[in-house]
Protein backbone atom coordinates (compact mmCIF):
# COMPACT_ATOMS: atom_id res chain seq x y z
CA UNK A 1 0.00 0.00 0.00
CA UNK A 2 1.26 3.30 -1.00
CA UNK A 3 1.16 6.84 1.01
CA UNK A 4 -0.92 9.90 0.01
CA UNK A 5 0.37 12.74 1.71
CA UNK A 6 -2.27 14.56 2.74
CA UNK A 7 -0.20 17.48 4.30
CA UNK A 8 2.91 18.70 3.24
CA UNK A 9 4.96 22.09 3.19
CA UNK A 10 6.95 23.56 0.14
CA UNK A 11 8.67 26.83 -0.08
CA UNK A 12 11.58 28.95 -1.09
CA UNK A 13 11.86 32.30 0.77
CA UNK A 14 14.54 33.52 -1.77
CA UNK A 15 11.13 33.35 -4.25
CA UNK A 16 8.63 35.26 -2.14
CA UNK A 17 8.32 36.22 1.59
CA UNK A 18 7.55 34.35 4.45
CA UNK A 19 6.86 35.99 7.03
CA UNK A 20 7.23 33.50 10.05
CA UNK A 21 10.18 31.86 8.52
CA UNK A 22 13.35 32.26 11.00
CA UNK A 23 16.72 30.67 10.75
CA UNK A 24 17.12 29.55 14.18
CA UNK A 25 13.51 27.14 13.59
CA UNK A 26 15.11 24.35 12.82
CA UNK A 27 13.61 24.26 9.76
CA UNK A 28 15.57 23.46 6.02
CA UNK A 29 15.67 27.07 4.42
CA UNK A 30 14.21 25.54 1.19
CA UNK A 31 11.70 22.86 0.64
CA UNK A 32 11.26 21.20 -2.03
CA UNK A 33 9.84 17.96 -3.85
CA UNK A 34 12.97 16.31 -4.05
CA UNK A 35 14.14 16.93 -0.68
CA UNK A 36 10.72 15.43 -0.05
CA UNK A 37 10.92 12.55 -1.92
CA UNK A 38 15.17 12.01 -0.35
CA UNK A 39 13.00 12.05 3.02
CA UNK A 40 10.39 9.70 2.38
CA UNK A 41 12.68 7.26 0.71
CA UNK A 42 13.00 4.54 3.17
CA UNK A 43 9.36 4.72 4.49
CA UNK A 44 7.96 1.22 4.81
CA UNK A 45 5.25 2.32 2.64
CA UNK A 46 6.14 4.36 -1.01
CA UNK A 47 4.59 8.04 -0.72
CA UNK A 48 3.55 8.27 -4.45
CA UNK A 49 1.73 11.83 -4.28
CA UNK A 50 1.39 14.67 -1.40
CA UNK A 51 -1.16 18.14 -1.30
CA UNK A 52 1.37 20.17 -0.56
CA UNK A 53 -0.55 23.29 2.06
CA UNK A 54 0.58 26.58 1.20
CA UNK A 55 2.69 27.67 4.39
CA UNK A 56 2.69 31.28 3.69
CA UNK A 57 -0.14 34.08 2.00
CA UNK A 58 0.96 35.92 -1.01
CA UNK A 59 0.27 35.87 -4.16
CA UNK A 60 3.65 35.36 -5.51
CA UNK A 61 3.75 32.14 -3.30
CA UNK A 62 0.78 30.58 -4.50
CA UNK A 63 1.77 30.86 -8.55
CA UNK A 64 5.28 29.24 -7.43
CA UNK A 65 3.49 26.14 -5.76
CA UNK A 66 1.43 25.68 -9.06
CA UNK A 67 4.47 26.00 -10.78
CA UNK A 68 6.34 23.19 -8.73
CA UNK A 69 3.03 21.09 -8.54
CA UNK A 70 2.25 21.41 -12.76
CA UNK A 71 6.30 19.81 -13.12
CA UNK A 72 6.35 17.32 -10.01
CA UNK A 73 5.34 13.65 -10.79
CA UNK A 74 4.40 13.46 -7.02
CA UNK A 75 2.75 17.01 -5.80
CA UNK A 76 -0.29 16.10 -7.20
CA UNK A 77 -2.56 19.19 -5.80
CA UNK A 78 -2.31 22.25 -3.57
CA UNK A 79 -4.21 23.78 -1.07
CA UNK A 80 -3.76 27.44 -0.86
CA UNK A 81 -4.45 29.82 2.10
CA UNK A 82 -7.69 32.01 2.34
CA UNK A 83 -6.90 35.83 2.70
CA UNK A 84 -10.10 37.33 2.18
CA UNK A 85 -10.57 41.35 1.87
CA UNK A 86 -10.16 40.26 -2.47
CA UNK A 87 -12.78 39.99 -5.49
CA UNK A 88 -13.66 36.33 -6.04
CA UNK A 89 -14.81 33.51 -3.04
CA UNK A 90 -11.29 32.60 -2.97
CA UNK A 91 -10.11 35.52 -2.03
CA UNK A 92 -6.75 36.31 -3.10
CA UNK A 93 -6.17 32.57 -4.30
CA UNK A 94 -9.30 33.48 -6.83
CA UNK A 95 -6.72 34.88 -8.94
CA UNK A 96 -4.46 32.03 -10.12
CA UNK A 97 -7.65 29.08 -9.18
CA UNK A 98 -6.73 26.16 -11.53
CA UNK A 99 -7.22 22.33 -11.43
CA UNK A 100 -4.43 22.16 -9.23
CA UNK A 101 -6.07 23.55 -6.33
CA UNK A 102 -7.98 21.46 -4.74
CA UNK A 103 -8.80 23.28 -1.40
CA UNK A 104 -8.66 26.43 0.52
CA UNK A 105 -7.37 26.74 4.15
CA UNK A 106 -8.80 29.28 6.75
CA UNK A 107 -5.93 29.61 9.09
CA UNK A 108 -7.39 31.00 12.28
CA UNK A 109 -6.50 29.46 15.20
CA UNK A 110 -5.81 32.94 16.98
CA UNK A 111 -9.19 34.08 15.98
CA UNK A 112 -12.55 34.43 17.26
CA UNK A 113 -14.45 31.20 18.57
CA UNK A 114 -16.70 31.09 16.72
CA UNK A 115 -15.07 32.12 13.47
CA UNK A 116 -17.09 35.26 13.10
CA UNK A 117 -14.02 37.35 12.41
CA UNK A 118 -13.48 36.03 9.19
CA UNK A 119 -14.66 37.76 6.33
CA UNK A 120 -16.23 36.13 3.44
CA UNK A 121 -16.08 33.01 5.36
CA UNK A 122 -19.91 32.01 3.80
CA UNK A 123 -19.32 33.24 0.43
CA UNK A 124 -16.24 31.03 0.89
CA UNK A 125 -17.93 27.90 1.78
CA UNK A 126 -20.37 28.38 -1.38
CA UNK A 127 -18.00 28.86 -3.88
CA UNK A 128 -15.74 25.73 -2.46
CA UNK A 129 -18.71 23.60 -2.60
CA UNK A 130 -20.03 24.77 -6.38
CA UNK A 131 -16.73 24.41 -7.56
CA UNK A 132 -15.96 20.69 -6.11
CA UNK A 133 -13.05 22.44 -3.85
CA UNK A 134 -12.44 21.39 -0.16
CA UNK A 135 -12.58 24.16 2.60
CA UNK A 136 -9.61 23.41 5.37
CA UNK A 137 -9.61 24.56 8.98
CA UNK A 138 -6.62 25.20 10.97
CA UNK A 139 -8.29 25.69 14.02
CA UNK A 140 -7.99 25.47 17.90
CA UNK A 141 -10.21 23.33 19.75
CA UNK A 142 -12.61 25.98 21.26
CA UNK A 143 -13.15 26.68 17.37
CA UNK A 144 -14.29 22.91 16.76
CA UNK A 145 -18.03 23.64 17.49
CA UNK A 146 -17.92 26.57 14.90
CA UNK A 147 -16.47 24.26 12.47
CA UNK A 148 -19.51 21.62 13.06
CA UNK A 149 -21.66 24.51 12.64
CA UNK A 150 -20.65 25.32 9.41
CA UNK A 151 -20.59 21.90 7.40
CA UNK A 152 -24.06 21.93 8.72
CA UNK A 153 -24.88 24.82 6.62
CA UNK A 154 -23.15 23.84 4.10
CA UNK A 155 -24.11 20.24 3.26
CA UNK A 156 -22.72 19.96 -0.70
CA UNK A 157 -18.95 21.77 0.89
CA UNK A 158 -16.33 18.78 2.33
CA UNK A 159 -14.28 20.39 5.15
CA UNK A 160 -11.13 18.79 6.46
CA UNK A 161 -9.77 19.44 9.76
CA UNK A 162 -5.73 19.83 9.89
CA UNK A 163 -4.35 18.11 12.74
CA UNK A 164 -7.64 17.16 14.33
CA UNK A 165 -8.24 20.31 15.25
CA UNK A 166 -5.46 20.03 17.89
CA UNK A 167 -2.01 19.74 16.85
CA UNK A 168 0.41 19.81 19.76
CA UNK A 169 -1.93 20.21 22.46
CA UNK A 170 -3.58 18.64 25.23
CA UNK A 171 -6.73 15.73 24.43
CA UNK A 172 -8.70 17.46 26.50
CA UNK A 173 -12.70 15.49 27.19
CA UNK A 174 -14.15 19.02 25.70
CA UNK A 175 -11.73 18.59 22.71
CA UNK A 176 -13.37 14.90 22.23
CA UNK A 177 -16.22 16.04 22.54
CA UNK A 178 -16.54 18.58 20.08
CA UNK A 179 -14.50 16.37 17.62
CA UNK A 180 -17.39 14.14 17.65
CA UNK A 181 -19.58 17.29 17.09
CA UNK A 182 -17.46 18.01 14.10
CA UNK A 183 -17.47 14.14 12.75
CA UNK A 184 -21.14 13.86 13.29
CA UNK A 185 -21.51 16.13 10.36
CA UNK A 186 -20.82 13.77 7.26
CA UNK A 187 -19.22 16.33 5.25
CA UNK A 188 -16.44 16.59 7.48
CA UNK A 189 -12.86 14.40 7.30
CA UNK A 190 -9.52 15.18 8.92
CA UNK A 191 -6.01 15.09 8.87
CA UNK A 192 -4.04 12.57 11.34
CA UNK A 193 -0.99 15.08 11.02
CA UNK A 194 0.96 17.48 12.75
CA UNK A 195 0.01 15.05 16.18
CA UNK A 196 3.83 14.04 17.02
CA UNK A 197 5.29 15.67 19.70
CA UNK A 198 8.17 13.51 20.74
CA UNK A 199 9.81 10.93 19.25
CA UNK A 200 8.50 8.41 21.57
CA UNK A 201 5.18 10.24 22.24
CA UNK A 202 3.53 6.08 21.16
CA UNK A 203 1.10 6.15 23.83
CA UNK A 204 -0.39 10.18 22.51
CA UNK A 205 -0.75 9.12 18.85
CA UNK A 206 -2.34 5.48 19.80
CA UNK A 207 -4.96 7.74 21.76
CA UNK A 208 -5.50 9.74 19.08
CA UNK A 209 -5.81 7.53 16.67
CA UNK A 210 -8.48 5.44 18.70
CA UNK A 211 -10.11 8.74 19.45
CA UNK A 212 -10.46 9.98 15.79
CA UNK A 213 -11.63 6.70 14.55
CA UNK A 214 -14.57 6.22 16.54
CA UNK A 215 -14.98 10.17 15.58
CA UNK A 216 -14.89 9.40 12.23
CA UNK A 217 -14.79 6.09 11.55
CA UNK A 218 -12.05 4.98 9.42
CA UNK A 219 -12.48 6.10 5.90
CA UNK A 220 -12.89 10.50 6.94
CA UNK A 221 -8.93 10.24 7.97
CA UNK A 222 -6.28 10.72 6.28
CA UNK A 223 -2.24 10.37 6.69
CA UNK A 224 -0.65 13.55 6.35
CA UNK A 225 3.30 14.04 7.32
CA UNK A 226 3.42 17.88 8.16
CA UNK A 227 6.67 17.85 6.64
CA UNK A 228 9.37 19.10 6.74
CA UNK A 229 8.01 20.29 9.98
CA UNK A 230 7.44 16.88 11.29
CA UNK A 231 11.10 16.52 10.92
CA UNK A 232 12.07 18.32 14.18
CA UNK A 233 10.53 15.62 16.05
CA UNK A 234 11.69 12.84 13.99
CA UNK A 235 12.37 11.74 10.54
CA UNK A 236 9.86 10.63 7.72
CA UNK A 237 10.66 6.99 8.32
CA UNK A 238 10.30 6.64 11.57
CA UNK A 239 7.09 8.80 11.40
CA UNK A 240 5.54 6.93 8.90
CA UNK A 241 6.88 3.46 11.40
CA UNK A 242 4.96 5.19 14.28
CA UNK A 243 1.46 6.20 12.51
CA UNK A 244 1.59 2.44 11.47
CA UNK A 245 2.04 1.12 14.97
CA UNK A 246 -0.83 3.60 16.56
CA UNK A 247 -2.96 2.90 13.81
CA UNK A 248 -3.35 -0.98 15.36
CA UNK A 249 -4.26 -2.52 11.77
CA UNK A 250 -7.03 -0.28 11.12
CA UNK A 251 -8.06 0.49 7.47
CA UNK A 252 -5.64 1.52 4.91
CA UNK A 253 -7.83 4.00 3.56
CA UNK A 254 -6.01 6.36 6.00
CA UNK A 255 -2.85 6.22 3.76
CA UNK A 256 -3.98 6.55 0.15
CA UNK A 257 -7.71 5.97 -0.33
CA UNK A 258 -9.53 8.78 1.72
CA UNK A 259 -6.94 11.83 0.51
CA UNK A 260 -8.16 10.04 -3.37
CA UNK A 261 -11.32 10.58 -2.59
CA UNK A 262 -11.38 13.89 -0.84
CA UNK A 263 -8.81 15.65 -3.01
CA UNK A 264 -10.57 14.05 -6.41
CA UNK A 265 -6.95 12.79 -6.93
């Protein structure tokens, strides 16, 4: 069985600006698909295409990751960020939309609870769902509810939570809880990504991964890496090694099959 990536990085700051990029993060100071590929090459499993998430918000960033994803055998689709305050529902992404793109991210886990501080945010939802586009939420878990709210009101729009909806932090029983919330909704899937926080955090991601499959059962989640910024806590390998080992023999549709059929891949 092969991987779909559902969530990986790419950029090149000496392209276009990004703004939370630092030196001293750890972090390679370019990204790219072959660096990717040089990662994932001993992975038990063979990652043979990734949705590479737009890290950054400009415009000059998003025509670059079409550019690397219209010449990479393996990017297969991108998912580029919402800044609203622009003509079109995809706000400044509406500019350079093309088959390519097959979601848009609200990054907002800073923002209000109940996501009424982003603009647009409906309009988004509408044109996502007419156009067969995904909407992704990078959200905290007090935002979860607001998520669940939405999909409701927008039955024909698939939304995808990144990283469960809680990253690094704590499982908390109100966390759970609105997971569920957000899974009860049928047009909802999520990303198992972004959930290591140690290299021998085995116990966390088992939880997790028991947690978000009787959420969602197990054919709404998907695999996704979070690299390269999974590789400050360990390598793609050994990643991959440790997914596989909390996963306890679930379904494979986690590593190929659900990302195919929420990305239209």
């Amino acid at each position: 069985m092969s991987i779909v990536d559902a969530h990986i990085h790419l950029w090149d700051p000496s392209r276009f600006s990004l703004s939370w990029f630092r030196d001293d993060m750890g972090l390679p100071r370019v990204a790219l698909p072959a660096a990717l590929r040089d990662a994932a090459a001993g992975a038990a499993r063979p990652v043979t295409a990734a949705v590479a998430v737009q890290a950054g918000d400009t415009l000059p960033e998003m025509q670059w990751l079409l550019e690397v994803a219209a010449a990479d055998p393996v990017v297969r689709a991108v998912v580029l960020q919402y800044v609203p305050g622009f003509d079109g529902w995809a706000g400044l992404a509406s500019d350079v939309l093309n088959d390519r793109v097959c979601g848009i991210r609200v990054a907002t886990p800073g923002g209000a609870a109940d996501l009424s501080d982003v603009p647009g945010l409906d309009v988004l939802c509408e044109g996502a769902g007419s156009s067969g586009r995904v909407v992704e939420l990078l959200v905290r878990p007090a935002q979860l509810d607001a998520v669940a709210q939405l999909a409701g009101r927008y039955p024909r729009t698939t939304f995808v939570l990144c990283h469960l909806g809680l990253g690094a932090g704590a499982p908390t029983r109100e966390w759970q809880e609105s997971l569920r919330r957000c899974a009860a909704e049928p047009n909802t899937a999520a990303k198992f990504s972004g959930l290591a926080t140690a290299p021998d955090d085995h116990d966390r991601l088992a939880a997790l991964a028991a947690t978000a499959s009787d959420a969602f059962g197990e054919h709404r989640l998907m695999f996704g890496s979070d690299w390269p910024m999974s590789a400050r806590v360990d390598s793609y390998e050994r990643l991959v090694d440790r997914v596989e080992r909390a996963w306890l023999g679930r379904s494979d549709d986690l590593w190929a099959a659900a990302s195919v059929q929420v990305y239209g891949l």
